[in-house]
Protein backbone atom coordinates (compact mmCIF):
# COMPACT_ATOMS: atom_id res chain seq x y z
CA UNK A 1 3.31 -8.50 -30.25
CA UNK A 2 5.86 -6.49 -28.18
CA UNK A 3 4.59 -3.17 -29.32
CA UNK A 4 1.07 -4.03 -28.38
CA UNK A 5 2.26 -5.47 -24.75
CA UNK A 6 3.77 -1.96 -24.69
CA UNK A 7 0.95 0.35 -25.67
CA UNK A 8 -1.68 -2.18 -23.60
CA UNK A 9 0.92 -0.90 -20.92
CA UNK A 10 2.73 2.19 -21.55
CA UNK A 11 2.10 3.78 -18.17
CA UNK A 12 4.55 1.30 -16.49
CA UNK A 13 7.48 2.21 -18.71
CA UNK A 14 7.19 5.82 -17.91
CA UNK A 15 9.56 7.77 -16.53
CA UNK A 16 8.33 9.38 -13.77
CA UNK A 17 9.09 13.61 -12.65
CA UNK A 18 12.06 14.03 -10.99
CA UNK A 19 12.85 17.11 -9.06
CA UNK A 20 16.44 18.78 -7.89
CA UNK A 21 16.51 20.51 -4.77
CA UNK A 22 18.64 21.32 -1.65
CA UNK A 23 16.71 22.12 1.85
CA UNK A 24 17.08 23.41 5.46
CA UNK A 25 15.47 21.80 8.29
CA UNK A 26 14.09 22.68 11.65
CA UNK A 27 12.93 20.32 13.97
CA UNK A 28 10.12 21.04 15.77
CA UNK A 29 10.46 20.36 19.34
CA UNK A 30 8.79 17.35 20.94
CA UNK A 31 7.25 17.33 24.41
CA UNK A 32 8.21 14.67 27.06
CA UNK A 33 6.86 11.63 25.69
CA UNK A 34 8.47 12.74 22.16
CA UNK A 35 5.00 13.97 20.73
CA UNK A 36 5.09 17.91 19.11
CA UNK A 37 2.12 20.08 19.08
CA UNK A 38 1.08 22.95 17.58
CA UNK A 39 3.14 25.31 19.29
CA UNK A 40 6.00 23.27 18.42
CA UNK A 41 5.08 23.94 15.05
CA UNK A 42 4.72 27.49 15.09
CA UNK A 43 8.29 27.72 16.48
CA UNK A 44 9.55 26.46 13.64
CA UNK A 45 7.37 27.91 11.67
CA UNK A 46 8.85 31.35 13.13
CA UNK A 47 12.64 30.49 12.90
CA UNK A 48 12.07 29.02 9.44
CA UNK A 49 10.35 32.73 8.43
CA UNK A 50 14.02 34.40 9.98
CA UNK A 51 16.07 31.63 8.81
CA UNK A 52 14.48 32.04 4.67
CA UNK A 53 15.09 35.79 5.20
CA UNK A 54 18.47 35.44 5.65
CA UNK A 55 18.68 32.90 2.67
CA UNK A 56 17.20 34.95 0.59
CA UNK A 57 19.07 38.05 1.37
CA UNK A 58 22.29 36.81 1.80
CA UNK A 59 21.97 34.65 -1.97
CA UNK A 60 22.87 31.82 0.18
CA UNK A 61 23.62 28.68 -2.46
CA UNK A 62 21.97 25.39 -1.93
CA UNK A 63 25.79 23.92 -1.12
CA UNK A 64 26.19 26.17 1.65
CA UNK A 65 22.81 25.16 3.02
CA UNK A 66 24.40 22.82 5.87
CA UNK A 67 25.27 25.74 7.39
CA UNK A 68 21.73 26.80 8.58
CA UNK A 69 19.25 24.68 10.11
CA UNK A 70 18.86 21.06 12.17
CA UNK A 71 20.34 18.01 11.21
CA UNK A 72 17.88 16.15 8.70
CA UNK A 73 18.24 11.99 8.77
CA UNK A 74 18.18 11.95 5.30
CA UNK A 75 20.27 14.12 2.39
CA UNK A 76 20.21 17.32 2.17
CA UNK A 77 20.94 17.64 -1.67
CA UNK A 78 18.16 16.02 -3.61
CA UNK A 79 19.13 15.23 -7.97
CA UNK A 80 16.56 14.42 -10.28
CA UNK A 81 14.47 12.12 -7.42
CA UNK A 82 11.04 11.18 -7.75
CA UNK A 83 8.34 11.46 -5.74
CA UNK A 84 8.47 8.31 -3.75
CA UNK A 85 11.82 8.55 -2.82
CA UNK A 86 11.19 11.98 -1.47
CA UNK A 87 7.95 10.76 0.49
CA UNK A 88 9.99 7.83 1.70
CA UNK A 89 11.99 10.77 3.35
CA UNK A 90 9.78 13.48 4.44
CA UNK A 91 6.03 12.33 3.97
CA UNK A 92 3.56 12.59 1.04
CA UNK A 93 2.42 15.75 1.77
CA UNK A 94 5.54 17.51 1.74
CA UNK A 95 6.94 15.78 -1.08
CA UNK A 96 3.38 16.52 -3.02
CA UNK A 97 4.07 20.53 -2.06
CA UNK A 98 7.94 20.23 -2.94
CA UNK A 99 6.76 19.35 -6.64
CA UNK A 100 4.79 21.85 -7.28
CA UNK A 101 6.61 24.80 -5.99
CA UNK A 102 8.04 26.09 -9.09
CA UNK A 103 11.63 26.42 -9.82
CA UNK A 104 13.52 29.12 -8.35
CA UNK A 105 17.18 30.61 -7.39
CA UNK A 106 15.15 31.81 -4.54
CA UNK A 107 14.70 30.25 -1.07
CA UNK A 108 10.97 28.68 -0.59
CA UNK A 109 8.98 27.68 1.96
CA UNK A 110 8.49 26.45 4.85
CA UNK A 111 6.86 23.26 4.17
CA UNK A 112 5.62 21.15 7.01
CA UNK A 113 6.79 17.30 6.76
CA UNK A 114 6.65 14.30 9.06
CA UNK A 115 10.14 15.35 10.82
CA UNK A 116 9.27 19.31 10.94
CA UNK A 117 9.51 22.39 8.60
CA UNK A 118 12.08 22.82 5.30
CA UNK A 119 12.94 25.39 3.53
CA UNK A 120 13.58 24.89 -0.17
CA UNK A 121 15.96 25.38 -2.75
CA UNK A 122 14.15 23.80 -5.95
CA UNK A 123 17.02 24.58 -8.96
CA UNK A 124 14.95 21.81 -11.46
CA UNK A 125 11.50 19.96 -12.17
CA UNK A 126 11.94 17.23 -14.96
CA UNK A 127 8.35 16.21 -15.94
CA UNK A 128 7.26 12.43 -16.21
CA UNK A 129 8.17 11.43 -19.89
CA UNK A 130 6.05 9.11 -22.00
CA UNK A 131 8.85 6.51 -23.30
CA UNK A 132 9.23 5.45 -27.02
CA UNK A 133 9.41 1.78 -27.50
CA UNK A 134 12.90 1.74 -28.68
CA UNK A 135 13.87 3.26 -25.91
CA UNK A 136 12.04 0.89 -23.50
CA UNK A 137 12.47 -2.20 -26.28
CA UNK A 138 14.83 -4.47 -23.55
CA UNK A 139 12.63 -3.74 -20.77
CA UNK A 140 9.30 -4.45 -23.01
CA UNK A 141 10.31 -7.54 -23.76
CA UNK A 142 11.79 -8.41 -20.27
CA UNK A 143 8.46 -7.89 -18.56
CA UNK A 144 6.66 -9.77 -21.86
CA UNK A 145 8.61 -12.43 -21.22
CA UNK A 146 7.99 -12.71 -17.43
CA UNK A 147 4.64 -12.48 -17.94
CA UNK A 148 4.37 -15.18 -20.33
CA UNK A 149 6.51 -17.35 -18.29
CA UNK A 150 3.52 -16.74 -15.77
CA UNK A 151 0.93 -17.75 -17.68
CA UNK A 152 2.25 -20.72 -19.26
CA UNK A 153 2.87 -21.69 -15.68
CA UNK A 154 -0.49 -20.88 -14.32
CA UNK A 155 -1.56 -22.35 -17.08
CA UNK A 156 0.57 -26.19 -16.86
CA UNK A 157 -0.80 -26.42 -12.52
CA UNK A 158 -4.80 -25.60 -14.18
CA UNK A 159 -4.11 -28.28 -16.08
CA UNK A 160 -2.78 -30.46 -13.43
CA UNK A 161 -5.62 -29.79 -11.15
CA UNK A 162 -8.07 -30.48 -13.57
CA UNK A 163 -6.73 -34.09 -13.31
CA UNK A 164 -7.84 -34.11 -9.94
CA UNK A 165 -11.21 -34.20 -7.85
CA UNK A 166 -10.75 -32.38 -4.77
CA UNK A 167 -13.47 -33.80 -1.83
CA UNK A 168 -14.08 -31.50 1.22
CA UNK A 169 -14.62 -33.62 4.39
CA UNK A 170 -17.88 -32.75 6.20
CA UNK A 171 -15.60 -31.46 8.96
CA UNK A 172 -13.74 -29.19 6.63
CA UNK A 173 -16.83 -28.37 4.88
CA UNK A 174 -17.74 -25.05 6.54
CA UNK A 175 -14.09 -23.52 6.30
CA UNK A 176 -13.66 -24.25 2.57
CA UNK A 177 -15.57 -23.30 -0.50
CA UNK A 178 -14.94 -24.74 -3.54
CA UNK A 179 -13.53 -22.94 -6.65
């Protein structure tokens, strides 16, 4: 019974990609009123271009990234996250564009996100992995067992109702439907 819970959903139990990277940022300036605008962009856009020459050039290392750039509000050094966690951080576009760069001892980029532009440093890509069942047994069985638990409960309060005739009052009657 487990093993058929488990194929009838195998998706959920899979390990999703995870990606390792390091990035610089650039801010793009906002405008009184803290909105940016396409010029904005461009300037960053420009000093990211000097800024991934130098990078590149200069072998710079993802640990010594720090040492270029803007202050990001988030890490700097990314291991093996997925791709929510780096959405939650910069946006899904730029976290959709960070995954499929491929993986390189090169500098990348820029790539636009909700804060500004990065440049990135992409040292692994671990695809999504379809899990055995003994590897996922505890967790199969977990969730089975939760979702039984469920049922037999939404199961005990449709019996319980069915004890009962529920009456609409004629003032209620045009706010309620019944089931």
């Amino acid at each position: 019974e487990l093993k058929a819970f488990f194929e009838a959903h195998r998706d959920e139990f899979q390990t999703p990609a995870l990606v390792t990277f390091a990035h610089v940022f650039l801010k793009k300036e906002s405008k009184e009123g803290g909105s940016t605008d396409a010029a904005s962009t461009n300037v960053a856009n420009q000093r990211a271009a000097s800024i991934l020459v130098t990078l590149n050039n200069e072998a710079v290392p993802a640990h010594s990234s720090t040492q270029y750039g803007d202050r990001f509000p988030y890490r700097v050094n990314y291991v093996e996250q997925s791709a929510a966690v780096v959405a939650s951080h910069m946006g899904q576009s730029a976290a959709h564009r960070i995954f499929e760069l491929p993986v390189s001892d090169a500098w990348q980029g820029p790539i636009e996100s909700d804060w500004g532009v990065h440049l990135i440093y992409k040292q692994a890509h671990l695809a999504a992995a379809e899990p055995d069942f003994h590897d996922v047994a505890q967790s199969v069985e977990m969730r089975w067992r939760d979702e039984a638990r469920i049922a037999a409960r939404r199961l005990a309060a449709e019996q319980v109702i069915q004890q009962y005739e529920v009456v609409i009052g004629p003032d209620l009657e045009g706010i309620f439907e019944p089931q």
